[in-house]
N, C-alpha and C. Protein backbone atom coordinates (compact mmCIF):
# COMPACT_ATOMS: atom_id res chain seq x y z
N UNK A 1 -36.27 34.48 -36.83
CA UNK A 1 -37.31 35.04 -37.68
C UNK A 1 -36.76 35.39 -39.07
N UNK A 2 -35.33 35.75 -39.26
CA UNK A 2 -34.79 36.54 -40.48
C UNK A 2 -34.75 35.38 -41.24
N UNK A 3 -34.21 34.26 -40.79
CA UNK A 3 -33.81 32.98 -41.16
C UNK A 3 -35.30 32.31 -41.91
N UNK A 4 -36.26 32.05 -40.99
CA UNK A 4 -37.61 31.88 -41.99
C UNK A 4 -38.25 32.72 -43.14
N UNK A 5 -37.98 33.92 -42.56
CA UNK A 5 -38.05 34.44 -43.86
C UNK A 5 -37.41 34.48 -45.30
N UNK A 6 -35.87 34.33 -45.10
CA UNK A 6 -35.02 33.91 -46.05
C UNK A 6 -36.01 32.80 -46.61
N UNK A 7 -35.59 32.00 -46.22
CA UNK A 7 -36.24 30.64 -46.13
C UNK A 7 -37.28 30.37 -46.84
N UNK A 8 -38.72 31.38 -46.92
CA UNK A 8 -39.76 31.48 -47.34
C UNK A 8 -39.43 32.54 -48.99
N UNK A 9 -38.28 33.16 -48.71
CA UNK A 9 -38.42 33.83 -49.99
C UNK A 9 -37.40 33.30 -51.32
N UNK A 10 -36.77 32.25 -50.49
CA UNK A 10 -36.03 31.09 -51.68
C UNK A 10 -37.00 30.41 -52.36
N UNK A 11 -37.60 29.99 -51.40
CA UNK A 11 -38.89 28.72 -51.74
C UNK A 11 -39.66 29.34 -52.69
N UNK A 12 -39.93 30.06 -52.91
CA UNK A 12 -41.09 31.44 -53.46
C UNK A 12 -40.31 31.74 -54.97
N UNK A 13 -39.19 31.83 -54.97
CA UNK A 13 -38.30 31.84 -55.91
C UNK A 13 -37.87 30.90 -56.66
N UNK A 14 -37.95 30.15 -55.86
CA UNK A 14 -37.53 28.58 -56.90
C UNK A 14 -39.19 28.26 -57.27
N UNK A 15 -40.28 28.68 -56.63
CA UNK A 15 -41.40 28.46 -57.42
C UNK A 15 -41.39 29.32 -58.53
N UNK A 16 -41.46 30.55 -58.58
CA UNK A 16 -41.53 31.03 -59.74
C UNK A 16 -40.61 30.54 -60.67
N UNK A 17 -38.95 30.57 -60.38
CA UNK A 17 -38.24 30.04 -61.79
C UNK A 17 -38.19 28.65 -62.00
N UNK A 18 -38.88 27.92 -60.88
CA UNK A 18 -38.32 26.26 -61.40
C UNK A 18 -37.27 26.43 -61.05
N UNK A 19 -36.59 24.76 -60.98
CA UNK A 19 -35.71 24.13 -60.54
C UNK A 19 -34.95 23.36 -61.75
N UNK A 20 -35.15 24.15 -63.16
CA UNK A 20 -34.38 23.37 -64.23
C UNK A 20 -33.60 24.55 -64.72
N UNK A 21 -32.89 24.17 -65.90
CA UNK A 21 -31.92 25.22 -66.72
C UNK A 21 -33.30 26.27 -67.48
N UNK A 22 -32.65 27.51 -68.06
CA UNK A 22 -32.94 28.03 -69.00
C UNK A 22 -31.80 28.59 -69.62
N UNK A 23 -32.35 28.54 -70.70
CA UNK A 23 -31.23 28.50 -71.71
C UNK A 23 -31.48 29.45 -72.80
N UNK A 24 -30.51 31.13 -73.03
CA UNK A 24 -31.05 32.00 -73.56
C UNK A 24 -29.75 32.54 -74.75
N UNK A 25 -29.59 32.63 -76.14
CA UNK A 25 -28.60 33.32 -76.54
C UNK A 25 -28.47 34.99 -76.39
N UNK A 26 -27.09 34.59 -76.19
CA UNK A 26 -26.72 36.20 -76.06
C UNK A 26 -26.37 37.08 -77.50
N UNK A 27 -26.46 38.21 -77.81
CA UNK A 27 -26.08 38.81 -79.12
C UNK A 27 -25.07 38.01 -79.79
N UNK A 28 -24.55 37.74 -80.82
CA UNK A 28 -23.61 37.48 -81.51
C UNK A 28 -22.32 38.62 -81.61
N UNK A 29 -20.88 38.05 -81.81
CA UNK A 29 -20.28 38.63 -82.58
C UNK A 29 -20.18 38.14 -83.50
N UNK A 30 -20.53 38.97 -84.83
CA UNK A 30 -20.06 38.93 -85.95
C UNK A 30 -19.37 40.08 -86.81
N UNK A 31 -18.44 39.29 -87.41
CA UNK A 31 -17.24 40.05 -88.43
C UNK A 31 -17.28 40.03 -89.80
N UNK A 32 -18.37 41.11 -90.47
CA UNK A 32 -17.84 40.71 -91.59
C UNK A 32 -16.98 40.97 -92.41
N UNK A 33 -16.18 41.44 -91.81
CA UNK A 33 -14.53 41.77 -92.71
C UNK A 33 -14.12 40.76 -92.29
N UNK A 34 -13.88 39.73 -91.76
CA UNK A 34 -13.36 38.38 -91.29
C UNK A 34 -14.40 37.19 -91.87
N UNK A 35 -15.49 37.16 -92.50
CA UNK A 35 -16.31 36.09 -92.07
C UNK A 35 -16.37 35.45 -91.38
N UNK A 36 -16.70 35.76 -90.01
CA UNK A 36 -16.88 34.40 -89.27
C UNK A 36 -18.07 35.01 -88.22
N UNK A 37 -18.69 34.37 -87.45
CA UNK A 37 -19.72 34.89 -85.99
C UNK A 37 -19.20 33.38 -84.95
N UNK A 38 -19.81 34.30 -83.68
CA UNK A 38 -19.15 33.31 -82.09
C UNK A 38 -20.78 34.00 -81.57
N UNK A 39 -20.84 32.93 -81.03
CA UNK A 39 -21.99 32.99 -80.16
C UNK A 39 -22.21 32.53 -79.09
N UNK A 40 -22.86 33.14 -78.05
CA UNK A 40 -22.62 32.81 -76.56
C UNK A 40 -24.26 32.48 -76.08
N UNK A 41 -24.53 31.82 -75.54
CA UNK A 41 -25.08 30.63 -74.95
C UNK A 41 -25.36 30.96 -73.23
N UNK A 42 -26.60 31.57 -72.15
CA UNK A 42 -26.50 31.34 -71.26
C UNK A 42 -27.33 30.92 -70.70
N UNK A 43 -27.53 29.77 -69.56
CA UNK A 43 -28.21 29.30 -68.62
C UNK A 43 -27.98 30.03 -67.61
N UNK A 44 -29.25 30.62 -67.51
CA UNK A 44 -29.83 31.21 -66.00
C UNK A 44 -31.04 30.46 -65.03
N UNK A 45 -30.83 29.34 -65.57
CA UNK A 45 -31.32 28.52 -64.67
C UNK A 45 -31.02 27.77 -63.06
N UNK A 46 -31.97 27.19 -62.69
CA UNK A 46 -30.90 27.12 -61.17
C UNK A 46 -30.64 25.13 -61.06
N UNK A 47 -30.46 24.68 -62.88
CA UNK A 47 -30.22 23.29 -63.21
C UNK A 47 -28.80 23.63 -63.90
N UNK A 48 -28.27 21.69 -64.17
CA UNK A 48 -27.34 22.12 -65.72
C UNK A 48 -28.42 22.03 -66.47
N UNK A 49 -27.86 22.72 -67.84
CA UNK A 49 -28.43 22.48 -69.21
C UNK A 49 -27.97 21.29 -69.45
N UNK A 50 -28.53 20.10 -69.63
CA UNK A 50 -27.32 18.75 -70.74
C UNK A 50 -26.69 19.54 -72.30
N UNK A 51 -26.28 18.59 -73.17
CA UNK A 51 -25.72 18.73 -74.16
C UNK A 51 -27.35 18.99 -75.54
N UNK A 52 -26.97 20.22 -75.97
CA UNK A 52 -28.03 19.83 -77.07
C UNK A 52 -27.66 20.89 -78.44
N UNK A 53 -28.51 20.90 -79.10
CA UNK A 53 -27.82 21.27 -80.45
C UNK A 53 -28.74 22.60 -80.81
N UNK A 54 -27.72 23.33 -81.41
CA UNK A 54 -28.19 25.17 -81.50
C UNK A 54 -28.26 25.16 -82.79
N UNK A 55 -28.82 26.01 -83.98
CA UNK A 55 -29.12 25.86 -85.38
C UNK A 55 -28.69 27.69 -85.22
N UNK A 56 -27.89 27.97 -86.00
CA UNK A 56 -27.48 29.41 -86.80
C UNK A 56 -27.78 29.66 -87.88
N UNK A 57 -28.53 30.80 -88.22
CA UNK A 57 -28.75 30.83 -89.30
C UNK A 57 -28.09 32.41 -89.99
N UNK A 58 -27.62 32.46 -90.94
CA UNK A 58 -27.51 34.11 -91.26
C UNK A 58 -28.04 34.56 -92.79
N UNK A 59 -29.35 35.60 -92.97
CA UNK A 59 -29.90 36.21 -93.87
C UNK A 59 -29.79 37.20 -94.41
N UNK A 60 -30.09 37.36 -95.75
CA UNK A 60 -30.18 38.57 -96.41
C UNK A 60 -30.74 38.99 -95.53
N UNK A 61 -30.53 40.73 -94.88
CA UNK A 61 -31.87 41.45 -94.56
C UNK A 61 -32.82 41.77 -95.73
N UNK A 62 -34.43 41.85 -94.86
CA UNK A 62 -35.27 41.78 -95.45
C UNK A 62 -35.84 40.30 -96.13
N UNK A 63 -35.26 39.41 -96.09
CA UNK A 63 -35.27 37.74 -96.58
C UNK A 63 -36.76 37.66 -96.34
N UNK A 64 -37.47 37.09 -97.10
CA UNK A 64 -38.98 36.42 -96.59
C UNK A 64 -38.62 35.50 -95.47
N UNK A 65 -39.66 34.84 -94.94
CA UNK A 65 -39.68 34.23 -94.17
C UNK A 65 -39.57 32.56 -95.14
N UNK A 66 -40.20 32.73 -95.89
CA UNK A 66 -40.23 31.42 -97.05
C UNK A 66 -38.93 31.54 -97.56
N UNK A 67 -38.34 32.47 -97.72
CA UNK A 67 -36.57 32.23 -98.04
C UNK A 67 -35.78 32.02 -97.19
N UNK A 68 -36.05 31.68 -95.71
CA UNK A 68 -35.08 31.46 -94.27
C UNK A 68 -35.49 29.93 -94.42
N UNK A 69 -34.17 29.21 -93.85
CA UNK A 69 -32.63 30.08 -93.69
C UNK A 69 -32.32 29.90 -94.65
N UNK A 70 -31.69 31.20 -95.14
CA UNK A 70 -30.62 31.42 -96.73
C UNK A 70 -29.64 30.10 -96.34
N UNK A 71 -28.97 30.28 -94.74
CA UNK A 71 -27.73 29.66 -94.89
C UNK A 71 -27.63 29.28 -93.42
N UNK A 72 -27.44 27.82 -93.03
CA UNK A 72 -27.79 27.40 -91.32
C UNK A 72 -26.20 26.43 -91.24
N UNK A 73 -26.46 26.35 -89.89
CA UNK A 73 -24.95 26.07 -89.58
C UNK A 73 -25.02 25.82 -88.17
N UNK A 74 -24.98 24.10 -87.70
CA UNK A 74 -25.08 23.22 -86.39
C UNK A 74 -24.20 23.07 -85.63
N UNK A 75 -24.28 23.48 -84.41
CA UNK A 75 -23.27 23.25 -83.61
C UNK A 75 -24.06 22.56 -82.40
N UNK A 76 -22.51 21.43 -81.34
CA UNK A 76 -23.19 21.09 -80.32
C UNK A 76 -23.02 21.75 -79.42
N UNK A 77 -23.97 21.98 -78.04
CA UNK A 77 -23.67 22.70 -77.08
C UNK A 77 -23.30 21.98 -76.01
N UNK A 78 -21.66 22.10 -75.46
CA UNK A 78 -21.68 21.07 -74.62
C UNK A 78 -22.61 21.54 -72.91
N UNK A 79 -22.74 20.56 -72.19
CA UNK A 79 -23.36 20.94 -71.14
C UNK A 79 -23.17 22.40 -70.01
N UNK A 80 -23.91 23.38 -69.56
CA UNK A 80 -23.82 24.14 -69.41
C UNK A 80 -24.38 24.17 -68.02
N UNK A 81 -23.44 24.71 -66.72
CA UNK A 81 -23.71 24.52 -65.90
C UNK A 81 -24.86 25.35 -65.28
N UNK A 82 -25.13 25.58 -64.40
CA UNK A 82 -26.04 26.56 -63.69
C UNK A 82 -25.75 28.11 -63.64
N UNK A 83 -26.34 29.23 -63.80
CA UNK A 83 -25.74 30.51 -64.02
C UNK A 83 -24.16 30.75 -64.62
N UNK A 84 -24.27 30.07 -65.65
CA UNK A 84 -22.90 29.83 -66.68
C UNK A 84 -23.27 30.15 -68.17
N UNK A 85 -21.84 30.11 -68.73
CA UNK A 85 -22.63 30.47 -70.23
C UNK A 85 -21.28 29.59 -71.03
N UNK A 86 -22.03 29.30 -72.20
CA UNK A 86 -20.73 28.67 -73.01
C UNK A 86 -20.61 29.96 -74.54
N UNK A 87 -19.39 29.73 -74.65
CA UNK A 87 -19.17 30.76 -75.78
C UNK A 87 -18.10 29.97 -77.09
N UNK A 88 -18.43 29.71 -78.12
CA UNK A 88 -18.12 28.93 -79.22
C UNK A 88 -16.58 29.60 -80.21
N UNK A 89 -15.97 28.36 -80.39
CA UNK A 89 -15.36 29.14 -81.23
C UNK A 89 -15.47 29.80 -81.88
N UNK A 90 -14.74 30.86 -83.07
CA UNK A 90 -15.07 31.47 -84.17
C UNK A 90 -15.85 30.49 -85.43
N UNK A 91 -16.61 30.87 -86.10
CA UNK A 91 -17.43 29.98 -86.87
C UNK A 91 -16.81 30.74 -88.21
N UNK A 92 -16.43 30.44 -89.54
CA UNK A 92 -16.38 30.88 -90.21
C UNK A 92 -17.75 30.56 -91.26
N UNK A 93 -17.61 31.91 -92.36
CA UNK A 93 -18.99 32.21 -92.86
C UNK A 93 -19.03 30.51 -94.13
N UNK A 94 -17.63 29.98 -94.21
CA UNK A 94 -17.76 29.22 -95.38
C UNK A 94 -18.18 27.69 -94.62
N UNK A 95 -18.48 27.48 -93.34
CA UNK A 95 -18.53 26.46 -92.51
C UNK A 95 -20.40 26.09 -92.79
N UNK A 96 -20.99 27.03 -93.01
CA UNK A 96 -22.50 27.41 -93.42
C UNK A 96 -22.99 26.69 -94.61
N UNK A 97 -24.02 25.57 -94.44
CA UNK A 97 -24.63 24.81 -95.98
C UNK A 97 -25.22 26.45 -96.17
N UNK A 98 -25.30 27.01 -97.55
CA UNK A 98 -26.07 28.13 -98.02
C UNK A 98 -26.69 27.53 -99.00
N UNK A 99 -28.06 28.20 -99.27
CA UNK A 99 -28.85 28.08 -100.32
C UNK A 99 -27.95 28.19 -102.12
N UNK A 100 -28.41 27.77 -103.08
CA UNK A 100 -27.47 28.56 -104.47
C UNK A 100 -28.07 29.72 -104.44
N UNK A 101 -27.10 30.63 -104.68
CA UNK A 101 -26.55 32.09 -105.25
C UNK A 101 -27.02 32.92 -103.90
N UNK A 102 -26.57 32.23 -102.41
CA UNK A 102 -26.39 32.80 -101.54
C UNK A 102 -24.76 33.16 -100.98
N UNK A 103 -24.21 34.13 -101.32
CA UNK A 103 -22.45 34.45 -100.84
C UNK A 103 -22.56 35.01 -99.35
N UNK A 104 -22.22 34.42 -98.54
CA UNK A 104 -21.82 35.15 -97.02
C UNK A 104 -21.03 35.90 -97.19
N UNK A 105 -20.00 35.77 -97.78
CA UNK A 105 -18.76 36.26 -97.66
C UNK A 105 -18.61 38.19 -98.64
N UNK A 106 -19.81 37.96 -98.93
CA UNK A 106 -20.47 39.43 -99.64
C UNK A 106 -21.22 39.96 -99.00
N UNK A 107 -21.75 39.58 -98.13
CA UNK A 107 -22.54 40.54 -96.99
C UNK A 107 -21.83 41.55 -95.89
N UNK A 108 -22.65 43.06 -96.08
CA UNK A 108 -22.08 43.79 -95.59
C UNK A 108 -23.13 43.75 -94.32
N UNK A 109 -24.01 43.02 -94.33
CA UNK A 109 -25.34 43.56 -93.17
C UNK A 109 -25.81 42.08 -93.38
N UNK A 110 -26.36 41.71 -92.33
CA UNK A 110 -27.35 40.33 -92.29
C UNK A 110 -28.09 40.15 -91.16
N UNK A 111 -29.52 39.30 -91.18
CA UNK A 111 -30.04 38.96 -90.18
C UNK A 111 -29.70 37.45 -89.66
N UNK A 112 -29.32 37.24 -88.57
CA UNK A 112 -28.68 36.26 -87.70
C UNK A 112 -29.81 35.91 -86.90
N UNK A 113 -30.18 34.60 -86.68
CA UNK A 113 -31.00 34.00 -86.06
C UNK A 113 -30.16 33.05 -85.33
N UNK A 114 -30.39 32.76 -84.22
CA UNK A 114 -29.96 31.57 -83.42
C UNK A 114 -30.82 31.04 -82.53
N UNK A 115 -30.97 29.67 -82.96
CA UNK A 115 -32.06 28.88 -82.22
C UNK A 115 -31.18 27.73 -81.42
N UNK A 116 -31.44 28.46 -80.01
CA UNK A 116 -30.97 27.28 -78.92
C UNK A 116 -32.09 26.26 -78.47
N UNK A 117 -30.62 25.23 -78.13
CA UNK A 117 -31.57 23.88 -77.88
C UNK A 117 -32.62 23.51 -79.24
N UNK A 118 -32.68 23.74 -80.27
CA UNK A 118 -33.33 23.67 -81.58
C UNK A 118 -34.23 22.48 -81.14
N UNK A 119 -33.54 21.18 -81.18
CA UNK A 119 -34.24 19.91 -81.13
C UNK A 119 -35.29 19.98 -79.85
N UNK A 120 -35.53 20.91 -78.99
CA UNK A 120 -36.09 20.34 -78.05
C UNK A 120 -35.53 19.42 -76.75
N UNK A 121 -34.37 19.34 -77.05
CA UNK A 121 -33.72 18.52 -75.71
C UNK A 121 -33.47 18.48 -74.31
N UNK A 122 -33.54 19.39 -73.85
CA UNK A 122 -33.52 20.13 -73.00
C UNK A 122 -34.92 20.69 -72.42
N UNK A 123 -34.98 19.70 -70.90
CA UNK A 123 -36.78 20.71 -70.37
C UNK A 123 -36.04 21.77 -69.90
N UNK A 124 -36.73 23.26 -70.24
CA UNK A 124 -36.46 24.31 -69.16
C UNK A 124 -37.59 24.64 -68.67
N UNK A 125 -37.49 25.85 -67.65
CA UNK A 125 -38.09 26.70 -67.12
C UNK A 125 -39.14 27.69 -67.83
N UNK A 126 -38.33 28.32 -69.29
CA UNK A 126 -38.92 29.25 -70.29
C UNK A 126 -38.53 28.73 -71.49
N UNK A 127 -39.28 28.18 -72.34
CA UNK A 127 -39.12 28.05 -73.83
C UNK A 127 -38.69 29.10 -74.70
N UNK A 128 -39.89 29.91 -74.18
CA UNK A 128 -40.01 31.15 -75.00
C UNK A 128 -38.93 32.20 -75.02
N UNK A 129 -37.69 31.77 -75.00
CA UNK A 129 -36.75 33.02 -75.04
C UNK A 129 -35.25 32.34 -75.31
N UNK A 130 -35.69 31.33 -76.32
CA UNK A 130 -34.66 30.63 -76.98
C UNK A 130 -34.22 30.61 -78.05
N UNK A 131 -34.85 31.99 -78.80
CA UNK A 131 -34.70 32.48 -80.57
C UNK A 131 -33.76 33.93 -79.82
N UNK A 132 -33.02 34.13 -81.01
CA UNK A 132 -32.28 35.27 -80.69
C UNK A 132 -32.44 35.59 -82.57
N UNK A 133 -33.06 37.06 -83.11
CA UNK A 133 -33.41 37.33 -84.19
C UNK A 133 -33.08 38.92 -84.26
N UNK A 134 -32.30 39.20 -84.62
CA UNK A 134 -31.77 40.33 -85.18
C UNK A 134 -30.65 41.00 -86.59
N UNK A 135 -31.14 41.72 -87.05
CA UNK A 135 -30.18 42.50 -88.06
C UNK A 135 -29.06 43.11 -87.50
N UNK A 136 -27.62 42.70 -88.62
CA UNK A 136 -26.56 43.38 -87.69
C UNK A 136 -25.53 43.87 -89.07
């Protein structure tokens, strides 16, 4: 009996999350006495993620939305297994195409956006929790 029930409450579970990756960023570190940010990447899905491409962005705070991204910066994500996470080298701030008379390397505060899976490559489970948008 314990056994069907298990049984019935996997099944029940893999209905609600699906049977593919999701794919969520985690906070950033960023340094700006160093210029650089690392960013970590996790699938809590019960798939792999394949390989797909993440877009960084880092802003003036307060930036319009018509002025984002001041300054973006592509990386690939290699494949990410099931309840795993990938975590990137150090990125430095001068690695970033920036807008003119945007300086990273003068920011004491910025808003950091990271958009996983950007292109769409990747089916998941939840779309919706693949922007990571905060001031730091």
């Amino acid at each position: 009996m314990k056994k069907c029930l298990i049984l019935l409450m996997a099944i029940y579970l893999l209905g609600l999350t699906g049977c593919l990756p999701n794919l969520k960023p985690r906070t950033p570190a960023i340094s700006f006495a160093q210029d650089n940010i690392r960013i970590k990447i996790l699938n809590s899905g019960f798939e792999r993620a394949e390989s797909h491409l993440t877009y960084i962005e880092i802003n003036e705070v307060g930036a319009s939305d018509s002025a984002k991204p001041q300054s973006q910066y592509s990386v690939r994500v290699p494949v990410i297994h099931r309840w795993d996470s990938w975590t990137s080298e150090v990125i430095p701030f001068s690695s970033f195409s920036a807008r003119p008379g945007i300086n990273l390397q003068t920011l004491t505060q910025a808003n950091v956006v990271i958009r996983v899976d950007a292109k769409d490559m990747v089916e998941e489970t939840k779309e919706t929790d693949n922007v990571y948008d905060a001031n730091h």
